[in-house]
C-alpha atoms as a PDB file:
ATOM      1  CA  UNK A   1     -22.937 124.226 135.252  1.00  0.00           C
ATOM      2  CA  UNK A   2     -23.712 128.017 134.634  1.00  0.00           C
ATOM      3  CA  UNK A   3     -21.573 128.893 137.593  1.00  0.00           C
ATOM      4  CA  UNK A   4     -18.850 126.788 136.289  1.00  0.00           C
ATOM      5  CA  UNK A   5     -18.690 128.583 132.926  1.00  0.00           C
ATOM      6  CA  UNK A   6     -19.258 132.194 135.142  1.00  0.00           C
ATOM      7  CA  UNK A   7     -16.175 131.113 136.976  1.00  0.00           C
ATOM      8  CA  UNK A   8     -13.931 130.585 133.799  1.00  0.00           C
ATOM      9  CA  UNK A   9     -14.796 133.888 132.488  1.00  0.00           C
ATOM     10  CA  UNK A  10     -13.851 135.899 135.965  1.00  0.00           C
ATOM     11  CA  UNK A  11     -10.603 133.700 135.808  1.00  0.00           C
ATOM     12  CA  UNK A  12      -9.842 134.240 131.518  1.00  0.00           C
ATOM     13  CA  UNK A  13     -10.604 138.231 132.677  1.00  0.00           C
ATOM     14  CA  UNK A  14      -7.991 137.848 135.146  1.00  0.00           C
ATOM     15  CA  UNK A  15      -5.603 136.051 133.192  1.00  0.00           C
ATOM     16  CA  UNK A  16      -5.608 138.704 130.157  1.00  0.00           C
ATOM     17  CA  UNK A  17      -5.687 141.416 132.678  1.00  0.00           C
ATOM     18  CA  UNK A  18      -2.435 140.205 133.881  1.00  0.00           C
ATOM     19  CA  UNK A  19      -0.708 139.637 130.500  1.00  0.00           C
ATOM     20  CA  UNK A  20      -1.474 143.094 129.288  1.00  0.00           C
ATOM     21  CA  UNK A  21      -0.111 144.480 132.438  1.00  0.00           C
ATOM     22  CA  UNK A  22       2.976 142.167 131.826  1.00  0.00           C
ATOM     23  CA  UNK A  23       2.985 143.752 128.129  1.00  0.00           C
ATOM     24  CA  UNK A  24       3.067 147.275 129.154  1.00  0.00           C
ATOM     25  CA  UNK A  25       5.996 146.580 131.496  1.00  0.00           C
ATOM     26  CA  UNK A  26       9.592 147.485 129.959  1.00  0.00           C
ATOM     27  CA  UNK A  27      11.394 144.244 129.625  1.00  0.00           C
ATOM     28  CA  UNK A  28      13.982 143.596 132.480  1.00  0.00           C
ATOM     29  CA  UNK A  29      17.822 144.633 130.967  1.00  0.00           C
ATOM     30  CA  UNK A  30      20.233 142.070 131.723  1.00  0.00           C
ATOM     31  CA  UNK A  31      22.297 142.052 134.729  1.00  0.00           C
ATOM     32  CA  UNK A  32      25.956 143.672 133.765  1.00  0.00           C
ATOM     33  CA  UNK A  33      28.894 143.124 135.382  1.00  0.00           C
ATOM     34  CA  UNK A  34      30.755 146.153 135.474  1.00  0.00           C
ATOM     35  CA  UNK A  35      34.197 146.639 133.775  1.00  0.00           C
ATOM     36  CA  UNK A  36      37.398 147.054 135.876  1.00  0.00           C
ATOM     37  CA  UNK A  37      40.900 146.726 134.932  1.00  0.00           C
ATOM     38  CA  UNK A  38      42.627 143.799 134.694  1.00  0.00           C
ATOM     39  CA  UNK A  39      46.626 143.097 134.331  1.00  0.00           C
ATOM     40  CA  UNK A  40      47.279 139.615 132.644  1.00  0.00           C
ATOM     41  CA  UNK A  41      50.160 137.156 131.173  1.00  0.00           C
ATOM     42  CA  UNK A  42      48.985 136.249 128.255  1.00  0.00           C
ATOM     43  CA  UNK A  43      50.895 133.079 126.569  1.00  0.00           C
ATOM     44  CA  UNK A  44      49.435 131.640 123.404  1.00  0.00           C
ATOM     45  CA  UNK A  45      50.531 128.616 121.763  1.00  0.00           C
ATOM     46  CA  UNK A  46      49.544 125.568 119.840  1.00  0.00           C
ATOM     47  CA  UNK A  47      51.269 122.215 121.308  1.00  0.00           C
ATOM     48  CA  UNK A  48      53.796 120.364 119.044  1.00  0.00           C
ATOM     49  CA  UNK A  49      53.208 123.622 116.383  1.00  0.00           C
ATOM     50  CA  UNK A  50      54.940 127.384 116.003  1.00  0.00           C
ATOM     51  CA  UNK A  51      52.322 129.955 116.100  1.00  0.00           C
ATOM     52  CA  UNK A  52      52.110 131.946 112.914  1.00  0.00           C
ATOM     53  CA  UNK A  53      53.395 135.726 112.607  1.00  0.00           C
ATOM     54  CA  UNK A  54      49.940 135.983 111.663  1.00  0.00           C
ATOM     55  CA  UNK A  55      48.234 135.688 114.992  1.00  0.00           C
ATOM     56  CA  UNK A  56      51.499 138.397 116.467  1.00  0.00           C
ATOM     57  CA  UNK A  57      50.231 140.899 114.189  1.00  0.00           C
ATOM     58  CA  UNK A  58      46.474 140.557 114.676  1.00  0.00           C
ATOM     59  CA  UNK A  59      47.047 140.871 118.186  1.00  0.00           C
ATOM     60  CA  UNK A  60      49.400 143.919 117.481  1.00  0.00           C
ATOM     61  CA  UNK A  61      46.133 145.018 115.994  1.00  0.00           C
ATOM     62  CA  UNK A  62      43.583 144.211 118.384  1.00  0.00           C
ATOM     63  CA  UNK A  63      45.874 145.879 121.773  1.00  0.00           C
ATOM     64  CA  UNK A  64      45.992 148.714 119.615  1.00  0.00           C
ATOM     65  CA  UNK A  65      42.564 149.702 120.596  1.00  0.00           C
ATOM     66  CA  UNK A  66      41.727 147.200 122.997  1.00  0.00           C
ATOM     67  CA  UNK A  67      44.602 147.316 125.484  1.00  0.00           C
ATOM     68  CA  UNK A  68      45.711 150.052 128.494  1.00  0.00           C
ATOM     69  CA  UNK A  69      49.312 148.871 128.068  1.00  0.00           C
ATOM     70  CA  UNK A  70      50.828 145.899 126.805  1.00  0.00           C
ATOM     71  CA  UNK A  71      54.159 143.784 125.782  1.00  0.00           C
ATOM     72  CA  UNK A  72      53.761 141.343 123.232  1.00  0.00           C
ATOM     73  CA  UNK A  73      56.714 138.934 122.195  1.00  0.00           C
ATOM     74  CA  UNK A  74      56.973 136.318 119.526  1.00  0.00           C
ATOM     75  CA  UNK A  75      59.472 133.478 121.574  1.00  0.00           C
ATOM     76  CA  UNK A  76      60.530 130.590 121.615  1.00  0.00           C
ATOM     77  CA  UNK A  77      59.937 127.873 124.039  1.00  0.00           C
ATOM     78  CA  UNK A  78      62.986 126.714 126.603  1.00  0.00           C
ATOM     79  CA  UNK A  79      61.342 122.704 126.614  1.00  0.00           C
ATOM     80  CA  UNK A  80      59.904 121.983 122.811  1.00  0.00           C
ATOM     81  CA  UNK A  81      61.691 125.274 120.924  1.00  0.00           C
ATOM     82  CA  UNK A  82      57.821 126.179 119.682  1.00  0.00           C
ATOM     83  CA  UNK A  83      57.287 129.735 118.446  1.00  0.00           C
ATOM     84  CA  UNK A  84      54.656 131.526 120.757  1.00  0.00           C
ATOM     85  CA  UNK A  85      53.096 134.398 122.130  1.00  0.00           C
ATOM     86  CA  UNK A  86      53.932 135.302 125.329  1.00  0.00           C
ATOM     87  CA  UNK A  87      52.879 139.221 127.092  1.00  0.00           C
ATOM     88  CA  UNK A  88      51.288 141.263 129.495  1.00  0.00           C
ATOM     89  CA  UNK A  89      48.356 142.935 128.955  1.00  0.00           C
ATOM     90  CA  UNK A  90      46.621 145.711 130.597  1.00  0.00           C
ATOM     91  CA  UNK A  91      42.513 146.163 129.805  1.00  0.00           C
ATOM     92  CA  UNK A  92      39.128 146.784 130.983  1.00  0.00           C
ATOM     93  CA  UNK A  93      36.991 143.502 131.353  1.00  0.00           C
ATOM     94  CA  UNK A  94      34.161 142.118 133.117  1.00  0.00           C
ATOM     95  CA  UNK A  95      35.985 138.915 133.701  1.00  0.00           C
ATOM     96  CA  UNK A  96      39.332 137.008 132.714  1.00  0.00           C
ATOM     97  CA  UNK A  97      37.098 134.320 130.736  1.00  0.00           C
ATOM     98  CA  UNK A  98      35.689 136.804 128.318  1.00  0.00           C
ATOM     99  CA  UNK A  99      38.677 138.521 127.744  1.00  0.00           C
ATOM    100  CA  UNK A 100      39.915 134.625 126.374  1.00  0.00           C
ATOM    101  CA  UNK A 101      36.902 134.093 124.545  1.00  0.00           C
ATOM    102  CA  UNK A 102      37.097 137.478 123.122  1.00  0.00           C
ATOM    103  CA  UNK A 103      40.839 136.851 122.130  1.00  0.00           C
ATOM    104  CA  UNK A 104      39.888 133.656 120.708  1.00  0.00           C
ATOM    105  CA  UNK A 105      37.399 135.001 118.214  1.00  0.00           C
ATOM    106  CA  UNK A 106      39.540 137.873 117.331  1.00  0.00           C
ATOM    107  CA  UNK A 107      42.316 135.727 116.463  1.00  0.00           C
ATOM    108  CA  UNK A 108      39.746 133.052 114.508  1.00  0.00           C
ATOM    109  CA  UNK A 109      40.073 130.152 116.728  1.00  0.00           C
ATOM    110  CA  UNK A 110      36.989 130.289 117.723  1.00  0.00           C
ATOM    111  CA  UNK A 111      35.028 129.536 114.626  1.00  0.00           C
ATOM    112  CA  UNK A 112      37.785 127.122 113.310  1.00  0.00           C
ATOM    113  CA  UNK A 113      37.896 125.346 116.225  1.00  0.00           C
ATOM    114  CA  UNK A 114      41.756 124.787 115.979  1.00  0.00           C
ATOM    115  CA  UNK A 115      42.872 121.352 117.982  1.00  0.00           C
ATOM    116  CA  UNK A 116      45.091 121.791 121.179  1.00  0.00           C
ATOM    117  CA  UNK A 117      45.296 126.106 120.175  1.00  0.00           C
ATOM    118  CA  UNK A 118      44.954 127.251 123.910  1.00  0.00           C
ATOM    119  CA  UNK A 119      45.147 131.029 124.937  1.00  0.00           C
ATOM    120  CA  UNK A 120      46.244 131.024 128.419  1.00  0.00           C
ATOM    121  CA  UNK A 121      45.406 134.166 130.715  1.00  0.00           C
ATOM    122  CA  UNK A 122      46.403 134.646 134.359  1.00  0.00           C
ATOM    123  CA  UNK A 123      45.524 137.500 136.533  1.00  0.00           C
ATOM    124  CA  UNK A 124      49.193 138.684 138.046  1.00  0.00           C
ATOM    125  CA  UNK A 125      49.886 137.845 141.434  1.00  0.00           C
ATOM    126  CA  UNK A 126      52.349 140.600 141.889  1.00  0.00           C
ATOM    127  CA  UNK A 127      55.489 138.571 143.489  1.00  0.00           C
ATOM    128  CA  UNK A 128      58.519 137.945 141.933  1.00  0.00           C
ATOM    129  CA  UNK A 129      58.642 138.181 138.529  1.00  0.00           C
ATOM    130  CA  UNK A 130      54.808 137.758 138.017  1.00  0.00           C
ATOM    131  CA  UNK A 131      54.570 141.748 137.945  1.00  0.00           C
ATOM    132  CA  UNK A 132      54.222 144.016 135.169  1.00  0.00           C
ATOM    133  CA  UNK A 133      58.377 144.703 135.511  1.00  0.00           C
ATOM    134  CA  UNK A 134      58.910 140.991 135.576  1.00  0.00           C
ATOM    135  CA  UNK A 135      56.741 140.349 132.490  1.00  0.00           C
ATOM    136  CA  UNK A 136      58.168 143.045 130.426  1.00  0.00           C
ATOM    137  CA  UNK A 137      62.042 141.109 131.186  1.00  0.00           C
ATOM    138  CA  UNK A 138      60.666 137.970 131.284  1.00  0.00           C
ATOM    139  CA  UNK A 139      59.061 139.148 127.226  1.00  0.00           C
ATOM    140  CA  UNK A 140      62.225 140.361 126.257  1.00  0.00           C
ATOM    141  CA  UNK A 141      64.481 137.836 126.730  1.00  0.00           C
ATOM    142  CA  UNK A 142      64.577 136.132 123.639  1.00  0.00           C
ATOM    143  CA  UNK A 143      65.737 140.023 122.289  1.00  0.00           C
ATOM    144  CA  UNK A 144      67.974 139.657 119.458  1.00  0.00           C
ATOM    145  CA  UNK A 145      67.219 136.265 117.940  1.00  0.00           C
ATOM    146  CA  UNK A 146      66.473 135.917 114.577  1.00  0.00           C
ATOM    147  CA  UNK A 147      62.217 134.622 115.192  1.00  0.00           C
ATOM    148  CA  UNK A 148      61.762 137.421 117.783  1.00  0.00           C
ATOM    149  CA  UNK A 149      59.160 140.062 117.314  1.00  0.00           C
ATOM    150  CA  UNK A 150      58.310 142.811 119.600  1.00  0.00           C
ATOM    151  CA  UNK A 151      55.457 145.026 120.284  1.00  0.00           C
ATOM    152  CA  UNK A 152      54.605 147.362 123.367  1.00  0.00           C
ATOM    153  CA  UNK A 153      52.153 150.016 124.436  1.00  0.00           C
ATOM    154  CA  UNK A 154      52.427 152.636 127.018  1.00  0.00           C
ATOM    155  CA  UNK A 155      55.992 150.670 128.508  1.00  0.00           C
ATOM    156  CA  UNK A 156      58.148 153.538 128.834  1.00  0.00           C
ATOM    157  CA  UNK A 157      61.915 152.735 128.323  1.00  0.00           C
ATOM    158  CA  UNK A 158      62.754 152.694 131.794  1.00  0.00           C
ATOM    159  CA  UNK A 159      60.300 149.724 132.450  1.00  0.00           C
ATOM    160  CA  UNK A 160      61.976 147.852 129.717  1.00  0.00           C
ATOM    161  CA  UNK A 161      65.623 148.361 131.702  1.00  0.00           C
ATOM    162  CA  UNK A 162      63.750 147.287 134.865  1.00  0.00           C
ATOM    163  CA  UNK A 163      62.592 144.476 133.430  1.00  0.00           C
ATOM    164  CA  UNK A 164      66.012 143.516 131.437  1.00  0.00           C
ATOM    165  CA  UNK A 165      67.574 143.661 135.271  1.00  0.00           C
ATOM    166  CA  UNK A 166      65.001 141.669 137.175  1.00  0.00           C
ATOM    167  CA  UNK A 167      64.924 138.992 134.649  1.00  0.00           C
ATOM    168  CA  UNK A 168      69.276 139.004 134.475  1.00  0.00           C
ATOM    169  CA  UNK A 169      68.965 138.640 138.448  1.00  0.00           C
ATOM    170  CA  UNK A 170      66.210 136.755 138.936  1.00  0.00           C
ATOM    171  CA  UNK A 171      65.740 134.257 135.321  1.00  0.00           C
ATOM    172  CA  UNK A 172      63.449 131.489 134.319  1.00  0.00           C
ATOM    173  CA  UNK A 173      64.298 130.003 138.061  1.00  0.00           C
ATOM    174  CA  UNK A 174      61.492 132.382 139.982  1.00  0.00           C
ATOM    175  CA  UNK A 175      59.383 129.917 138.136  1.00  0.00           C
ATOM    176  CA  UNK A 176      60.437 126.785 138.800  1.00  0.00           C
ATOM    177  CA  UNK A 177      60.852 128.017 142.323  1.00  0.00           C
ATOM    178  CA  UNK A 178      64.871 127.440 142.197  1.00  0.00           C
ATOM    179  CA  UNK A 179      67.936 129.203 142.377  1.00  0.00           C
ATOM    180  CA  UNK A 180      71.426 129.158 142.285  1.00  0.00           C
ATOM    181  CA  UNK A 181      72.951 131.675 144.057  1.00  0.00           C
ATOM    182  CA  UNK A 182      76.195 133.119 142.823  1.00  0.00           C
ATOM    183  CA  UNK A 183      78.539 136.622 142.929  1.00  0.00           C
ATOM    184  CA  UNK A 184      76.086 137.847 140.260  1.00  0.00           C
ATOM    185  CA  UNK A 185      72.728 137.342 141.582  1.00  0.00           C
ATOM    186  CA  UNK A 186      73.438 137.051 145.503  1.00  0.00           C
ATOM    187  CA  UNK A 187      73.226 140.676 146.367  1.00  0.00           C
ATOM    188  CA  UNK A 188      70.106 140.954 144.309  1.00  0.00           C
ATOM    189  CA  UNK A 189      68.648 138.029 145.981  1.00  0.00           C
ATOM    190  CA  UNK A 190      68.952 139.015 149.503  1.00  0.00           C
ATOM    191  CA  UNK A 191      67.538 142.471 148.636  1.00  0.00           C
ATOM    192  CA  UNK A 192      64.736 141.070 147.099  1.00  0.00           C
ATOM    193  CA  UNK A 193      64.348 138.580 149.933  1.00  0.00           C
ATOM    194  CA  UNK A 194      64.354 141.966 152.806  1.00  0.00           C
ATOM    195  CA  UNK A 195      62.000 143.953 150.478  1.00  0.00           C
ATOM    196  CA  UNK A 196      59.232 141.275 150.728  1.00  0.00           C
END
């Protein structure tokens, strides 16, 4: 029985000898994933509901620090005529997903917890008119309608002509993956089709 209770000291020493020595340690930083930039269409929208001039100007806000570049457009939708956002955005992130979540909070759907509010980001692809050229056109072609607002950040004017000429040639049909050809567009098309 003595040894028994000689046994549980040794093992208590040993025990508080290793949890001061885990005391003294500095505690482990969390893993982080380093930043790298990111190029993104950004589209945000609420189904069946126009997005408020509200959430245009808070993001106005928000780029202004936040972004690289960016092109920011307050449009309306071809299918349901709903007001959204729709852009490209240039900015340092870890990953896509935070970037959302960030944009959520800073907008306030987040903590609300708006119904069917979704803020859509892809990572451009580069082809066709998912480039930073196609998204500026593709942003400005509601340009000169009475709902349209307009924002952009390091897009020099010559980017914006780019983009008004890819999006004349090459429309809303690069993304439904048709085309009709015709005198206009043909020339374009075939150029577009030997450059790639």
């Amino acid at each position: 029985m003595k040894r028994t209770t000689w046994m549980n000291q040794q093992e208590a020493k040993k025990r508080n000898k290793m949890l001061n020595e885990d005391a003294q340690k500095p505690a482990k930083k969390p893993r982080r994933v380093p930043e790298k930039m990111f190029d993104v269409s950004l589209t945000i929208g609420i189904p069946g509901e126009n997005v408020d001039d509200k959430v245009f100007d808070l993001l106005v806000k928000w780029l202004e620090y936040r972004a690289k570049r960016a092109i920011l457009a307050l449009e309306r939708g071809d299918s349901f005529l709903q007001l959204h956002v729709q852009g490209m955005v240039g900015v340092k992130t870890s990953s896509t997903r935070i970037l959302k979540r960030e944009i959520k909070e800073m907008i306030g759907w987040e903590s609300n917890g708006l119904v069917g509010a979704s803020v859509c980001l892809k990572s451009l692809h580069y082809k066709g008119l998912h480039t930073v050229i196609g998204l500026i056109g593709y942003c400005l072609k509601d340009e000169g309608a009475p709902h349209f607002k307009f924002y952009s950040k390091n897009v020099s004017e010559e980017q914006k002509a780019e983009g008004h000429r890819m999006h004349n040639i090459y429309g809303a049909s690069e993304y439904k993956h048709k085309l009709e050809l015709t005198l206009a567009n043909i020339v374009g098309r075939a150029l577009q089709f030997c450059k790639y």
